[in-house]
N, C-alpha and C. Protein backbone atom coordinates (compact mmCIF):
# COMPACT_ATOMS: atom_id res chain seq x y z
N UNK A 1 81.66 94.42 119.02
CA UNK A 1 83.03 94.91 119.13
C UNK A 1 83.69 94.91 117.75
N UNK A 2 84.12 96.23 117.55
CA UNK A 2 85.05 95.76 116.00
C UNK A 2 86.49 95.57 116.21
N UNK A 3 86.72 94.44 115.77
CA UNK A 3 88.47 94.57 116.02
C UNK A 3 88.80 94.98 114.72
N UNK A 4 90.17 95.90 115.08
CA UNK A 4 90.94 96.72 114.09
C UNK A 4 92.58 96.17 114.01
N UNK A 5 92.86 95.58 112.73
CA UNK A 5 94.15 95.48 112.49
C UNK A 5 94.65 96.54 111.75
N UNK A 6 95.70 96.47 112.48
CA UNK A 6 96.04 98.60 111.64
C UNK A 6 97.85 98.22 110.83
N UNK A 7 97.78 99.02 109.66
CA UNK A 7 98.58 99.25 109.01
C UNK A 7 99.68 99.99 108.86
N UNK A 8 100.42 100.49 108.88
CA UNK A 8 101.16 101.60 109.58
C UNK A 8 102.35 101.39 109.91
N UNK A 9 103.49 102.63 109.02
CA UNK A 9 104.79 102.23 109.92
C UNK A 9 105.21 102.73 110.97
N UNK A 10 104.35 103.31 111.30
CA UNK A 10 104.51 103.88 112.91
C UNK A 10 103.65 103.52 113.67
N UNK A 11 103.81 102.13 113.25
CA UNK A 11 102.33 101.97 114.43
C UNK A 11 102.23 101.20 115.51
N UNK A 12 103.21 101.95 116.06
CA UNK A 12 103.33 102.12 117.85
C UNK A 12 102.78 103.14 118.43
N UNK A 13 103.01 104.70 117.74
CA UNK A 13 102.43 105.74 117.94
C UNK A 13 100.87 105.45 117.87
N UNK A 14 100.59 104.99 116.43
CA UNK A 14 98.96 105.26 116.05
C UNK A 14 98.35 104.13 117.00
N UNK A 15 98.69 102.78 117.22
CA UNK A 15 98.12 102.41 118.26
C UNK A 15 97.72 102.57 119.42
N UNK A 16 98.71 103.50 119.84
CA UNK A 16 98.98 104.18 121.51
C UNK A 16 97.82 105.31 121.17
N UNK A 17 97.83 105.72 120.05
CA UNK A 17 96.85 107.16 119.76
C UNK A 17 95.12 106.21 119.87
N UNK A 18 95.18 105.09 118.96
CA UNK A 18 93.80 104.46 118.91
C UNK A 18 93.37 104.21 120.48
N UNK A 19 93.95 103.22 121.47
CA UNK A 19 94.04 103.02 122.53
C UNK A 19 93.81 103.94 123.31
N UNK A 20 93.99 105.40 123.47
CA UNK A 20 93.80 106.53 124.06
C UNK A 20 92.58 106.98 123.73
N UNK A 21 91.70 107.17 122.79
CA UNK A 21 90.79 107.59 121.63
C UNK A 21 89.77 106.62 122.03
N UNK A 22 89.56 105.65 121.82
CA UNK A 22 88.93 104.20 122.30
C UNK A 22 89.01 103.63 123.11
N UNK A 23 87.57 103.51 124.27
CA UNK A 23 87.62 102.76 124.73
C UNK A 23 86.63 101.30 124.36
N UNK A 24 87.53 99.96 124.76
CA UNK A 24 86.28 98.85 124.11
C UNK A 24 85.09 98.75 124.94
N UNK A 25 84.58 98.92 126.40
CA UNK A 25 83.68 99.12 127.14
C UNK A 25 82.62 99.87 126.72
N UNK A 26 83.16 101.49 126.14
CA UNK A 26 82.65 102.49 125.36
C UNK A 26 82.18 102.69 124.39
N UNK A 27 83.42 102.33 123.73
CA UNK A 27 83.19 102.71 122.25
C UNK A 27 82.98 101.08 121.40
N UNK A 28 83.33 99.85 121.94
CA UNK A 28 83.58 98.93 121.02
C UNK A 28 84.10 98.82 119.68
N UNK A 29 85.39 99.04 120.03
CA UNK A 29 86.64 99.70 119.32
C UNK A 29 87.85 98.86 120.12
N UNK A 30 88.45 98.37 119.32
CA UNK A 30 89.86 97.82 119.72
C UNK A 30 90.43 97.36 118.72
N UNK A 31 91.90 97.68 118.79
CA UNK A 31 93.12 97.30 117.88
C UNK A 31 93.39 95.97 118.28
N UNK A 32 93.54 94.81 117.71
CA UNK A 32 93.69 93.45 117.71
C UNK A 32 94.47 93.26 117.34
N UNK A 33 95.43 93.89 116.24
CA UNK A 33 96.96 93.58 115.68
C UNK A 33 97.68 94.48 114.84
N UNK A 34 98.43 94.49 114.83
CA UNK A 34 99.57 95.42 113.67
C UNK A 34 100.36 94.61 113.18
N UNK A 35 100.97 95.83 112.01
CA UNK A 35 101.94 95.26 111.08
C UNK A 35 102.84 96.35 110.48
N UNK A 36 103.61 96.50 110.10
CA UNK A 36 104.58 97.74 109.37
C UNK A 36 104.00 97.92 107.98
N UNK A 37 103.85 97.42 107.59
CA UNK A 37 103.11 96.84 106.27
C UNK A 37 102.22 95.96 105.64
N UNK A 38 101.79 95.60 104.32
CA UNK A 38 100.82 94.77 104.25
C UNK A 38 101.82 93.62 103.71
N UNK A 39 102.97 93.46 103.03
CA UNK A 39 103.29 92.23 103.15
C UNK A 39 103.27 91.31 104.44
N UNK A 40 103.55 92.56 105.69
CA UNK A 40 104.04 91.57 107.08
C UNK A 40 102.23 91.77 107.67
N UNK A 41 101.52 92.09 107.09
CA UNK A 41 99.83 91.85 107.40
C UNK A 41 99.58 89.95 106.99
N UNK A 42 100.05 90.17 105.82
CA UNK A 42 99.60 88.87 104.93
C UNK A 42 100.30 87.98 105.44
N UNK A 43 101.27 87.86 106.03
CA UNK A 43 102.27 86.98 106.59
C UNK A 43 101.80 86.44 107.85
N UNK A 44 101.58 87.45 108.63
CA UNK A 44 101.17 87.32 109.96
C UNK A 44 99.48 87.25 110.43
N UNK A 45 98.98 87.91 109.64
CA UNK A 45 97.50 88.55 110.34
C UNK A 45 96.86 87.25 110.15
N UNK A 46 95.82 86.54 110.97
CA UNK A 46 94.80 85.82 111.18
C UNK A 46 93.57 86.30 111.20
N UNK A 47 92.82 86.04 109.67
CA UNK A 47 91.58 86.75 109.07
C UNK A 47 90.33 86.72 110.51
N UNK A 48 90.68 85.71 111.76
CA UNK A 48 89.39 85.50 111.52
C UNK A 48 89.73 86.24 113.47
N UNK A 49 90.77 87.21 113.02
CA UNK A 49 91.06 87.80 114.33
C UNK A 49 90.51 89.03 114.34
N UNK A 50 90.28 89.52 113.45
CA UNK A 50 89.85 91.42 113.03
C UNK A 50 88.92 91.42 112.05
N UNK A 51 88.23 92.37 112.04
CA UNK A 51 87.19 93.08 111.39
C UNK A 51 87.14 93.97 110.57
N UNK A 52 87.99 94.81 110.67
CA UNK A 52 88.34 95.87 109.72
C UNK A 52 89.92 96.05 109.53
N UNK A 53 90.27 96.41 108.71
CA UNK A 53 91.61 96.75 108.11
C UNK A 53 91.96 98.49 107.80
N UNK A 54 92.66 98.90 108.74
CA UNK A 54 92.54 100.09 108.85
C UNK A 54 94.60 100.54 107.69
N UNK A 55 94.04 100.80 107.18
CA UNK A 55 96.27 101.35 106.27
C UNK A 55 96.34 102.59 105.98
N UNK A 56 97.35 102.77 106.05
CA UNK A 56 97.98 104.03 106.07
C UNK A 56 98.12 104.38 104.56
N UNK A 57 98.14 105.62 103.70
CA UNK A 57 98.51 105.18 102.44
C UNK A 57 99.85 105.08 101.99
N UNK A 58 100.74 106.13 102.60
CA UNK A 58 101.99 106.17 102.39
C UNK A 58 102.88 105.55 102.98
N UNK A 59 103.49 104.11 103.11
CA UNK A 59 104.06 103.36 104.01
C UNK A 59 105.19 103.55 102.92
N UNK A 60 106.45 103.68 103.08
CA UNK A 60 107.70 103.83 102.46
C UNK A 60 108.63 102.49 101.82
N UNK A 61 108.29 102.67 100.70
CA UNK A 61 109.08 101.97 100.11
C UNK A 61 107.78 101.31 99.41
N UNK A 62 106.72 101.36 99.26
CA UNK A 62 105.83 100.74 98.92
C UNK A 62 104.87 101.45 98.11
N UNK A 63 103.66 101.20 97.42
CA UNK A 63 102.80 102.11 96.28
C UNK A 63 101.59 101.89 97.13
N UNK A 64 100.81 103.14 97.44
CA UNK A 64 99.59 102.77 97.64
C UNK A 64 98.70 101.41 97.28
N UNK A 65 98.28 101.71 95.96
CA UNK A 65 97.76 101.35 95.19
C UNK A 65 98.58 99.27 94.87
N UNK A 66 99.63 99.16 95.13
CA UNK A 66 99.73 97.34 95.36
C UNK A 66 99.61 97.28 96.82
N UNK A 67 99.44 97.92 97.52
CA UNK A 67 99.32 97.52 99.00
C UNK A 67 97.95 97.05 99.11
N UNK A 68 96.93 98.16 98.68
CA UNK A 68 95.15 97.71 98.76
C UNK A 68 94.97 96.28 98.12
N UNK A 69 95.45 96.89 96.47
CA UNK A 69 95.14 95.41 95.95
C UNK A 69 95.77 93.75 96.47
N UNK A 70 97.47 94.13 97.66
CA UNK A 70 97.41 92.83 98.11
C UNK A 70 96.65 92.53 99.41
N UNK A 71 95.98 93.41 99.88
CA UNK A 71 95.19 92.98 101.23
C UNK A 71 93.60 92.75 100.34
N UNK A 72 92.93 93.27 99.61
CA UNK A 72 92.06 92.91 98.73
C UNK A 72 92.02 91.86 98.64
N UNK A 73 93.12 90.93 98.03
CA UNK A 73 92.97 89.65 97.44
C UNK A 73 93.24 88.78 98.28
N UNK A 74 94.04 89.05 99.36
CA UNK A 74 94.25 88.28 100.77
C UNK A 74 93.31 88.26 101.34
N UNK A 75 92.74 89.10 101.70
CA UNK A 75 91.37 89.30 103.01
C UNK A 75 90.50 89.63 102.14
N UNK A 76 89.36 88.75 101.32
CA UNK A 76 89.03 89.19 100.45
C UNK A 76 87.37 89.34 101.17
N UNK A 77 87.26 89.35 102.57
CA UNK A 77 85.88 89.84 103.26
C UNK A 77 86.21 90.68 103.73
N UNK A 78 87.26 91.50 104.05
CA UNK A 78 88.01 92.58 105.02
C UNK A 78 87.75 93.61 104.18
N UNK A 79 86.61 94.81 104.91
CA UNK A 79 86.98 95.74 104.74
C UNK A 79 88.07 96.76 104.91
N UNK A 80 88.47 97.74 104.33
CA UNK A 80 89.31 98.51 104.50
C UNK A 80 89.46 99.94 104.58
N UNK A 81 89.72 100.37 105.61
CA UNK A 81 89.47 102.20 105.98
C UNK A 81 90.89 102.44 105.54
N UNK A 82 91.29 103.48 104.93
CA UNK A 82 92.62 104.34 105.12
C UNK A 82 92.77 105.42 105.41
N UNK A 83 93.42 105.18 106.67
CA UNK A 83 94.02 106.44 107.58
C UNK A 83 95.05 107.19 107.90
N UNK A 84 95.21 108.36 106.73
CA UNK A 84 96.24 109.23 106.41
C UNK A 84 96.44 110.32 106.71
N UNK A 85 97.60 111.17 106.48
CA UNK A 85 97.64 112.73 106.84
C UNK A 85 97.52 113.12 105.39
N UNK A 86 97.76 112.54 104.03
CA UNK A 86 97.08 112.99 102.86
C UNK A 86 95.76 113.70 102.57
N UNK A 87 95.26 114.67 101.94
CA UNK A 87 94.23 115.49 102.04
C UNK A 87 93.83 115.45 100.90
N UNK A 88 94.94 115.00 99.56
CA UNK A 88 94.36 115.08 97.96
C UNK A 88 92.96 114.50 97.47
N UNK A 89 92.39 114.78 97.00
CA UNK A 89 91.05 114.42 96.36
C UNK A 89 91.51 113.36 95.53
N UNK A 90 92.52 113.89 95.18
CA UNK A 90 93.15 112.81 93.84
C UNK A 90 93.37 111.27 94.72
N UNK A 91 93.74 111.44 96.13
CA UNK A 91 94.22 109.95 96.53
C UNK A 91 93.05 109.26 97.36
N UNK A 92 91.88 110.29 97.77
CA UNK A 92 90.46 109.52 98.20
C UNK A 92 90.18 109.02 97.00
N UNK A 93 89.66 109.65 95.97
CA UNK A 93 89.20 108.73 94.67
C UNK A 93 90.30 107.22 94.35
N UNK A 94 91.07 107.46 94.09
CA UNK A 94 91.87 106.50 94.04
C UNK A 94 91.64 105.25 94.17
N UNK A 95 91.65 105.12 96.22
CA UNK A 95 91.45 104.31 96.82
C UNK A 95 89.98 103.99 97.50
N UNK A 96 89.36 105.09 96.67
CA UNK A 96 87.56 104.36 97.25
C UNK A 96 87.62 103.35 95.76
N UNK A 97 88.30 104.13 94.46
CA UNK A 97 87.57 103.19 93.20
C UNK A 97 88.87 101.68 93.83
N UNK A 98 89.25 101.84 94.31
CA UNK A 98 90.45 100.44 94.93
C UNK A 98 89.63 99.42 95.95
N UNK A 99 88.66 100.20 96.13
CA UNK A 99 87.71 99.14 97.20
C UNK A 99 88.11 99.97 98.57
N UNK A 100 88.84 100.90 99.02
CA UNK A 100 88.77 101.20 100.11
C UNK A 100 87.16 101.91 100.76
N UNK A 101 86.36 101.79 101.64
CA UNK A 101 85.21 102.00 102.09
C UNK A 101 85.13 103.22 103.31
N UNK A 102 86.38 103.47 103.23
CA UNK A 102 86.31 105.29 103.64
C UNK A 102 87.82 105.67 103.66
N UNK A 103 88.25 106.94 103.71
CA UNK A 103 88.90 107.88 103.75
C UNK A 103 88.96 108.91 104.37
N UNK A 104 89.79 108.52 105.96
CA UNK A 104 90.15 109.37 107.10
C UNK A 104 91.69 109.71 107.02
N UNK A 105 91.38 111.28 106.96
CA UNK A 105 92.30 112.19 107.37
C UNK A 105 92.97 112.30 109.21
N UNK A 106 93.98 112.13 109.83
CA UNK A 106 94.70 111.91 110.76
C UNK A 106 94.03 113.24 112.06
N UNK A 107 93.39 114.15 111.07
CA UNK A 107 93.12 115.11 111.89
C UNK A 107 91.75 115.20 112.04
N UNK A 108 90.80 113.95 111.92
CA UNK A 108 89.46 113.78 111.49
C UNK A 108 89.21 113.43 113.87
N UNK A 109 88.04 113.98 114.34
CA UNK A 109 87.65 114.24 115.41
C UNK A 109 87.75 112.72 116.02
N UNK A 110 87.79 112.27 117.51
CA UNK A 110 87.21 110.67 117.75
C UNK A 110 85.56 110.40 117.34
N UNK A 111 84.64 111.25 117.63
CA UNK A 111 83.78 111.12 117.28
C UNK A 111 83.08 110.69 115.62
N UNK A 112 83.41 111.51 114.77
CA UNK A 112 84.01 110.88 113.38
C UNK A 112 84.59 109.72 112.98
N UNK A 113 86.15 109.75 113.47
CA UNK A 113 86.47 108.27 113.32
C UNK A 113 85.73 107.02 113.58
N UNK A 114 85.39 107.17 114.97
CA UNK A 114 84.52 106.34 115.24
C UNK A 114 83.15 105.84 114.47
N UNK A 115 82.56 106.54 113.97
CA UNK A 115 81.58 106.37 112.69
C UNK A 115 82.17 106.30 111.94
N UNK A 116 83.07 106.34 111.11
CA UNK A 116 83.84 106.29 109.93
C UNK A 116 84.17 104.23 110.25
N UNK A 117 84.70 103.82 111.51
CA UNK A 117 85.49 102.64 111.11
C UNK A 117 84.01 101.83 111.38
N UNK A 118 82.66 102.38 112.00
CA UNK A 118 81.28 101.64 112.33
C UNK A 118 81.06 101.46 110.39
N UNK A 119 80.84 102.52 110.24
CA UNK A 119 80.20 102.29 109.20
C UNK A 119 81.10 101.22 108.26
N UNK A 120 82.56 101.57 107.82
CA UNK A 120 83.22 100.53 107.21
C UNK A 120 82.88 98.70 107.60
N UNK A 121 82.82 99.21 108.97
CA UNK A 121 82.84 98.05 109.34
C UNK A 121 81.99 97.03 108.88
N UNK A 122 80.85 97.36 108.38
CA UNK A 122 79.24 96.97 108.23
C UNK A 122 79.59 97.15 106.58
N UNK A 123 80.52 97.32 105.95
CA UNK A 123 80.75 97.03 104.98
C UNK A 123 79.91 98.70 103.92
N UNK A 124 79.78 99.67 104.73
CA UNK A 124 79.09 101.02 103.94
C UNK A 124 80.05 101.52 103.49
N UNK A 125 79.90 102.38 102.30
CA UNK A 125 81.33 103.11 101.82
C UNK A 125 80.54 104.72 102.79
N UNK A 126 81.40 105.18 103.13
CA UNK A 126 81.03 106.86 104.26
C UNK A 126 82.43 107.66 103.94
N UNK A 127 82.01 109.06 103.42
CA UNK A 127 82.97 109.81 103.59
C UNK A 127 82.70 111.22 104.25
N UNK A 128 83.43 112.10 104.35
CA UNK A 128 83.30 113.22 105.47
C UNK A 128 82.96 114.42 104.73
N UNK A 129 81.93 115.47 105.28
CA UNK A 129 82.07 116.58 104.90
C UNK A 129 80.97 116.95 103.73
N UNK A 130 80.90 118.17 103.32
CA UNK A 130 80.46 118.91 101.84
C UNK A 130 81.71 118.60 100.68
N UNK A 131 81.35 117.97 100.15
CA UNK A 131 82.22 117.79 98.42
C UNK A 131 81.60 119.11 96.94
N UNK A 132 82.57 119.64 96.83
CA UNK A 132 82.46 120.66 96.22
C UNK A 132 82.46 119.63 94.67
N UNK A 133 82.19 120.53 93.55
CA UNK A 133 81.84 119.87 92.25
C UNK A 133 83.26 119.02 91.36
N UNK A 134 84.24 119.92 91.95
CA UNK A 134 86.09 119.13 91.20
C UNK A 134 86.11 117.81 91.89
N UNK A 135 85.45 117.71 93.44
CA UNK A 135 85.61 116.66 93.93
C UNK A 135 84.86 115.52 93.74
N UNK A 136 83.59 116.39 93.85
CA UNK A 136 82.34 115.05 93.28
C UNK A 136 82.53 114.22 92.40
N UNK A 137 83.39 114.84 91.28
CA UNK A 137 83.59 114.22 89.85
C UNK A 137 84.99 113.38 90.10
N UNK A 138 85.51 113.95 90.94
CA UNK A 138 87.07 112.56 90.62
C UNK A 138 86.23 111.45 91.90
N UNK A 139 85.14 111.74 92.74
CA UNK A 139 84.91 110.37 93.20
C UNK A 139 84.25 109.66 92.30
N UNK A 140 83.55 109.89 91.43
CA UNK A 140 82.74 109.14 90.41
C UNK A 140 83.64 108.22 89.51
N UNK A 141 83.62 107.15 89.33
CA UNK A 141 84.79 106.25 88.84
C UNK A 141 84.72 106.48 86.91
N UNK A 142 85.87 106.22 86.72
CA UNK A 142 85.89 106.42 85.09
C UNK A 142 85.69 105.20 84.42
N UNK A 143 85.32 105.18 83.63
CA UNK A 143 85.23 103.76 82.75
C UNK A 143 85.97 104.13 81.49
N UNK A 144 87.31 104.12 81.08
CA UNK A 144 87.69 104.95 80.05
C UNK A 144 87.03 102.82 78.63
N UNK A 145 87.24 103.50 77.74
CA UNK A 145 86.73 102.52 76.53
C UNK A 145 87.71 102.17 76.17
N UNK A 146 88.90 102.88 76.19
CA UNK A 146 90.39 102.37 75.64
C UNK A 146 91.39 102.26 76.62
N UNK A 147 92.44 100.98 76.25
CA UNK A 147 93.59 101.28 77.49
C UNK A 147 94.75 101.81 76.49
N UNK A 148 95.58 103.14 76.90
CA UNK A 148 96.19 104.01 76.40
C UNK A 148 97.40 102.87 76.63
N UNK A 149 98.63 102.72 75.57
CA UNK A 149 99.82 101.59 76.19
C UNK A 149 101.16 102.88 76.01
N UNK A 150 101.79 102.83 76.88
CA UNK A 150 102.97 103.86 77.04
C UNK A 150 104.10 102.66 77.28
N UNK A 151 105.42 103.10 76.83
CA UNK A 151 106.69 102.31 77.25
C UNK A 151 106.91 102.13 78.83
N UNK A 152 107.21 100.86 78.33
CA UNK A 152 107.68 100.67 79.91
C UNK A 152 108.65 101.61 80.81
N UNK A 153 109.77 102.31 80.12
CA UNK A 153 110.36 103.42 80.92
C UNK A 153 109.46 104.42 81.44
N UNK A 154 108.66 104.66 80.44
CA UNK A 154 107.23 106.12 80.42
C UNK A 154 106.32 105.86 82.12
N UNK A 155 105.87 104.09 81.61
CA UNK A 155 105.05 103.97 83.22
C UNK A 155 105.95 103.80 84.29
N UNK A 156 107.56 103.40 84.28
CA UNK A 156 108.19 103.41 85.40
C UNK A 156 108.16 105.01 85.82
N UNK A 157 108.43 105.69 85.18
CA UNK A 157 108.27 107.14 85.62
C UNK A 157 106.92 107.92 86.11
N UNK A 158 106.29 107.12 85.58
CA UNK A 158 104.91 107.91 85.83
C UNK A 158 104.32 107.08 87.25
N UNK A 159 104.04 105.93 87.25
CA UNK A 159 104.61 105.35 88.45
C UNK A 159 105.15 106.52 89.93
N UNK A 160 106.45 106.22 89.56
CA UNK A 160 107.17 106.93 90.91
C UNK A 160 106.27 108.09 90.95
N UNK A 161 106.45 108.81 89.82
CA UNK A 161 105.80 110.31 89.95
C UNK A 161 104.78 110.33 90.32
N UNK A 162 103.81 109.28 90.69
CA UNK A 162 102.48 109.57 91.16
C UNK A 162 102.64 108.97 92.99
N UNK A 163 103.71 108.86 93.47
CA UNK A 163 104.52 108.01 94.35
C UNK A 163 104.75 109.37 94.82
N UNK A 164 104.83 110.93 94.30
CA UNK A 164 105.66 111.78 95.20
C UNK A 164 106.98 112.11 94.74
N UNK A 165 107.47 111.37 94.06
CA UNK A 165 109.16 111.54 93.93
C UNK A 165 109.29 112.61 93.16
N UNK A 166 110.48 113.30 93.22
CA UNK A 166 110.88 114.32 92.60
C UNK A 166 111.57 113.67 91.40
N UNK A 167 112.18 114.65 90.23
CA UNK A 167 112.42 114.42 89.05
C UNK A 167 113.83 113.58 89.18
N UNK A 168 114.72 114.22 90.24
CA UNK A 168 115.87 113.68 90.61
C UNK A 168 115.89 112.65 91.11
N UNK A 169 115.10 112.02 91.98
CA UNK A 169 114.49 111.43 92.68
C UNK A 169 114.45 109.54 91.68
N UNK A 170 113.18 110.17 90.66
CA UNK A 170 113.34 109.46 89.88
C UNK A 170 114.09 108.61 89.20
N UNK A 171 114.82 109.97 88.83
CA UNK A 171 116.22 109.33 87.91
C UNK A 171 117.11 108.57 89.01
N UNK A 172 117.14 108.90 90.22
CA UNK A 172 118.42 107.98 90.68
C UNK A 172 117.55 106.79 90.65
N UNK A 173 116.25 106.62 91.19
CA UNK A 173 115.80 105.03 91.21
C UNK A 173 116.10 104.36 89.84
N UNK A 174 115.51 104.80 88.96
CA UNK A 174 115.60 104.29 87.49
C UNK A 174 117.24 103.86 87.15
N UNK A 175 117.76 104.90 87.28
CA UNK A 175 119.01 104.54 86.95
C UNK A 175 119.51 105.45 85.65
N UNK A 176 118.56 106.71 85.27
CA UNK A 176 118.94 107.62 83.88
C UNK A 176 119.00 108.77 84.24
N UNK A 177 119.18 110.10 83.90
CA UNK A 177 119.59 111.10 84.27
C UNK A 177 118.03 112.13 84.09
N UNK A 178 118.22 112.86 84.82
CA UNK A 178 117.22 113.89 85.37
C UNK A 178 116.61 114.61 83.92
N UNK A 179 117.56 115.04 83.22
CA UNK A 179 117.00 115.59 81.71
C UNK A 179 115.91 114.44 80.86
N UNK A 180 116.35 113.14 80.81
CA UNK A 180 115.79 112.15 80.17
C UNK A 180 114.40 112.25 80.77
N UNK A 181 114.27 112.25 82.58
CA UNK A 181 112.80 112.19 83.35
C UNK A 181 111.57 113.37 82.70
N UNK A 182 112.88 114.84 82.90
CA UNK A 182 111.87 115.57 81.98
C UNK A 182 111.29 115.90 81.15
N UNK A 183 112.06 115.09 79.37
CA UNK A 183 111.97 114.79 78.60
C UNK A 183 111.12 113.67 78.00
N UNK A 184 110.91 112.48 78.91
CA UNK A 184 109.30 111.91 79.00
C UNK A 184 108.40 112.64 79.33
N UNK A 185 108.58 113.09 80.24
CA UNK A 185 106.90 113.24 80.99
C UNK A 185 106.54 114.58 80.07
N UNK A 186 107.48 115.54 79.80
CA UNK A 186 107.06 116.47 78.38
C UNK A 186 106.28 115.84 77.46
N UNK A 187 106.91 114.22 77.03
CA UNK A 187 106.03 114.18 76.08
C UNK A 187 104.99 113.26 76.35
N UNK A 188 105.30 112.77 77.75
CA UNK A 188 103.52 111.90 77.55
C UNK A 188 102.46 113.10 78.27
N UNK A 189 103.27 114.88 78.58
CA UNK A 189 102.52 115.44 78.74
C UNK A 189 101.33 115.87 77.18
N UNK A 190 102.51 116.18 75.95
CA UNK A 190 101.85 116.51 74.91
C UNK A 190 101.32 115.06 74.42
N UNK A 191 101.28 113.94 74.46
CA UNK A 191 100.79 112.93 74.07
C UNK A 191 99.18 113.02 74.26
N UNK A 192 99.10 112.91 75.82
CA UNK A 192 97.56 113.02 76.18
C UNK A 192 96.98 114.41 76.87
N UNK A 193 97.44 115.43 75.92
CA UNK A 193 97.06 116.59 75.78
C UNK A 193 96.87 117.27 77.59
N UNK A 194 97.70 117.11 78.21
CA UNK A 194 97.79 117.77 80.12
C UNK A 194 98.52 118.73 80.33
N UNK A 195 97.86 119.66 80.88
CA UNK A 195 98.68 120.72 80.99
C UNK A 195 99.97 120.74 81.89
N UNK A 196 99.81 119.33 83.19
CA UNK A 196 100.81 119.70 84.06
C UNK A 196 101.16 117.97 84.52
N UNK A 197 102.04 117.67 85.52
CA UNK A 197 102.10 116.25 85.73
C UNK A 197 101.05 115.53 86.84
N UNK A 198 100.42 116.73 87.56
CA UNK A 198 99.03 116.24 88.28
C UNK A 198 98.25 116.03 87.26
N UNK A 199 97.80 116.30 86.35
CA UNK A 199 96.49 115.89 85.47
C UNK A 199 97.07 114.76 84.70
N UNK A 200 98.53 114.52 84.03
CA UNK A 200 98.99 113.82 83.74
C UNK A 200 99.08 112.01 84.60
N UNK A 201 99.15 112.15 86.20
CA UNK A 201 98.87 111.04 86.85
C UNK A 201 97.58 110.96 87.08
N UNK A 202 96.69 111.64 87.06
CA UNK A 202 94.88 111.73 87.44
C UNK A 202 94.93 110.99 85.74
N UNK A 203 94.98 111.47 84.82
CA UNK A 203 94.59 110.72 83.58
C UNK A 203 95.20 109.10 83.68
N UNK A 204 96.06 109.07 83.62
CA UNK A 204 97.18 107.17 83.83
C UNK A 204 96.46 106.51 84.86
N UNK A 205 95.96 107.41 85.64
CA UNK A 205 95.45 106.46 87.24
C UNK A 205 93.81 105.96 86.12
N UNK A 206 92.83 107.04 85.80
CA UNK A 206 91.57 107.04 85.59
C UNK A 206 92.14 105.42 84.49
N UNK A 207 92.85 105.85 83.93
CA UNK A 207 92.59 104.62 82.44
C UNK A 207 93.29 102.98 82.77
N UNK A 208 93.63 103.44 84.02
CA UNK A 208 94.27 102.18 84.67
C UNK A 208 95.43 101.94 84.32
N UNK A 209 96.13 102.76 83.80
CA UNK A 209 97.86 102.52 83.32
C UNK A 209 98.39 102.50 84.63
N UNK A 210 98.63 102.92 85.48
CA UNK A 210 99.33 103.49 86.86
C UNK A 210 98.41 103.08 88.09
């Protein structure tokens, strides 16, 4: 039986959806606990209740990327599936080089899922589909030789911006005005030679700045 503690701020819906999808008789599949988040995972969850760690990537108010690394270091035998409506190549690589051990899309079949959380479970990394050659290469992890150092305003921005936020967006979190947002990322665009602010967060993510 694998028990599944699931991640998720809606996860009343996605439980009710797992529960429908799974049966434990059947499938040996069952949700054992939730949480809104991974702080209230770490707070609450009892390691030696679940088997797999299933998260969402985009839980609000929160970064992908410190959510893995605090269930990582908390549950540090717990595998972890993440199960999103995200489709970017850019955010599977991400979170497979983060230790996540697969990457399910919301619209991925029961049959699939179900091999997707077996295999995690058993600790295999499994992902879905034909990977075309742009993709092959952002799953392959980077080892850059240098760590690039940008101002701390530069990575607060680059940060959010790899978060989704808009330019405005930005600036109200930060607290500076919308011209200033575009006026960095211009230049840590010409800094490390990117044509746009997607290649600009794919580069910060690869070198580990972001």
């Amino acid at each position: 039986m694998i028990r599944i503690f699931l991640i998720e701020d809606h996860h009343t819906l996605v439980v009710a959806s797992f529960r429908f999808l799974f049966r434990p008789k059947r499938d040996g599949i069952i949700v054992s606990g939730y949480a809104a988040n991974a702080d209230e995972a770490i707070l609450h969850a009892v390691a030696e209740s679940f088997d797999l760690i299933v998260l969402d990537l985009h839980i609000p108010g929160t970064h992908p990327t410190d959510n893995i690394r605090k269930l990582r270091k908390h549950f540090q035998d717990k595998p972890i599936a993440i199960y999103t409506s995200e489709t970017a190549s850019f955010w599977k690589k991400r979170m497979m080089d983060e230790g996540a051990l697969t990457y399910i899309t919301k619209d991925t079949t029961r049959r699939d899922l179900k091999i997707a959380f077996e295999k995690a479970a058993k600790g295999e990394m499994f992902y879905f589909g034909q990977i075309d050659n742009a993709e092959q290469n952002l799953l392959i992890p980077d080892k850059p030789t240098e760590k690039i150092n940008i101002s701390p305003t530069q990575l607060d921005i680059a940060k959010l911006l790899s978060e989704g936020l808009t330019h405005k967006e930005i600036a109200d979190r930060i607290g500076i005005n919308r011209s200033f947002v575009e006026k960095m990322l211009k230049t840590l665009r010409a800094t490390f030679k990117v044509k746009n602010n997607i290649e600009l967060v794919r580069l910060l993510t690869r070198l580990g700045s972001i």
